[in-house]
Protein backbone atom coordinates (compact mmCIF):
# COMPACT_ATOMS: atom_id res chain seq x y z
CA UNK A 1 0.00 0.00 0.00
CA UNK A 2 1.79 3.36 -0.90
CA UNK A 3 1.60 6.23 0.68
CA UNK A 4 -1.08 8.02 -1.62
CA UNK A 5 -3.34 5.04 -0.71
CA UNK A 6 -3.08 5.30 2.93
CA UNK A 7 -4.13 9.04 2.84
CA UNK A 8 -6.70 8.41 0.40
CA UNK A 9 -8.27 5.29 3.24
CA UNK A 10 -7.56 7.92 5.74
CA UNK A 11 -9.22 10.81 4.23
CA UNK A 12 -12.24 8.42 3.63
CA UNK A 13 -12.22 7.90 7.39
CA UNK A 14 -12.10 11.33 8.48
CA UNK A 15 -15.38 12.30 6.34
CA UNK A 16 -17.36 9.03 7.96
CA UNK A 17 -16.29 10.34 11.30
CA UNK A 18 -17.13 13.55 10.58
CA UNK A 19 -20.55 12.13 9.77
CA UNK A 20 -20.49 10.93 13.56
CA UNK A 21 -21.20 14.21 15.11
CA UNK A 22 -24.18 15.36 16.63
CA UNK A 23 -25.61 11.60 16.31
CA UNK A 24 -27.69 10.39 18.96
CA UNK A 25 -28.18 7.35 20.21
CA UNK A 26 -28.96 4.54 21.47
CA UNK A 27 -27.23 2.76 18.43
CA UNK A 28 -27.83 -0.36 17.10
CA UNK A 29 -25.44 -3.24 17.56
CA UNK A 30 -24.28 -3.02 13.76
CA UNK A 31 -23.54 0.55 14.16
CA UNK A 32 -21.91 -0.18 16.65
CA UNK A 33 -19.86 -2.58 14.96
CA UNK A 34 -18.92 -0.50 11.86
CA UNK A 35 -17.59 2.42 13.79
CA UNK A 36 -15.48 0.22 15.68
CA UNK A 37 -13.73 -1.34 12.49
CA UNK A 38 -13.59 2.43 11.26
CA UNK A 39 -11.46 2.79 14.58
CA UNK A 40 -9.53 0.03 14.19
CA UNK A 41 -8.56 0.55 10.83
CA UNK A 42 -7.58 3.96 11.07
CA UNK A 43 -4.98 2.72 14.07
CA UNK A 44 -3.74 0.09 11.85
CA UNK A 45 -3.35 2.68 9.11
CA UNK A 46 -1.07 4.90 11.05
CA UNK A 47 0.67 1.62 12.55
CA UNK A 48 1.42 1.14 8.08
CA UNK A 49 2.53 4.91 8.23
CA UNK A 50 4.98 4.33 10.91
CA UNK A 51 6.31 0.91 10.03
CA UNK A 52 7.27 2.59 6.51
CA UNK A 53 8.64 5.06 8.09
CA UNK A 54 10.84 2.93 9.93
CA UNK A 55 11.57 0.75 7.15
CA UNK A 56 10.06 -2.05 9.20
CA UNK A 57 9.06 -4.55 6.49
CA UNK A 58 7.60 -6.97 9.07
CA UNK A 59 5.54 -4.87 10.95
CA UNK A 60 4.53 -2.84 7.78
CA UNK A 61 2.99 -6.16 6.50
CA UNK A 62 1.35 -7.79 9.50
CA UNK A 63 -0.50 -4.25 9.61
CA UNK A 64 -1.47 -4.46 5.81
CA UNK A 65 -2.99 -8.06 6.55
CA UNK A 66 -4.83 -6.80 9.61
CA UNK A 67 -6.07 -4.07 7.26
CA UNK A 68 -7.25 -6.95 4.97
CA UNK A 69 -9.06 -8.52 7.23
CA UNK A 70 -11.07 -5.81 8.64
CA UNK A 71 -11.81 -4.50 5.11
CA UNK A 72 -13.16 -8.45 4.40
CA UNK A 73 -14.93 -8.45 7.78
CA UNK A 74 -16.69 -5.38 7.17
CA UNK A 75 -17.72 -6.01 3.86
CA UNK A 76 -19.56 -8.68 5.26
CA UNK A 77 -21.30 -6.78 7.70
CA UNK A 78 -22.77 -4.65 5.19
CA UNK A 79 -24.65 -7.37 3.46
């Protein structure tokens, strides 16, 4: 994942969170849900940032499969 990728993801994050204020609750369990894999993948993009910046190959990829993985989980939330 380059660089340009990572802020595009990001940037994609910060407008859904955006979206978050002023909500009210009580949420439902699948909201719930989704904005904790938002959360979780915008950690694990700025744990990609910093492994590359580090020139940590083996961290950089164990974050990019973690991203994977929450991009597969939550595409099967939506359905």
């Amino acid at each position: 994942m380059t660089t340009k990728q990572i802020e595009k993801e990001l940037n994609k994050i910060y407008k859904e969170r955006k979206s978050w204020n002023g909500a009210r609750g009580p949420f439902t369990k699948s909201a719930i849900r989704r904005r904790t894999l938002i959360l979780f993948k915008q950690k694990t993009l700025y744990n990609i940032e910093n492994a590359k910046r580090e020139k940590d190959k083996n961290k950089e990829a164990f974050n990019l499969e973690i991203c994977k993985i929450i991009d597969k989980y939550s595409d099967e939330d939506k359905i």
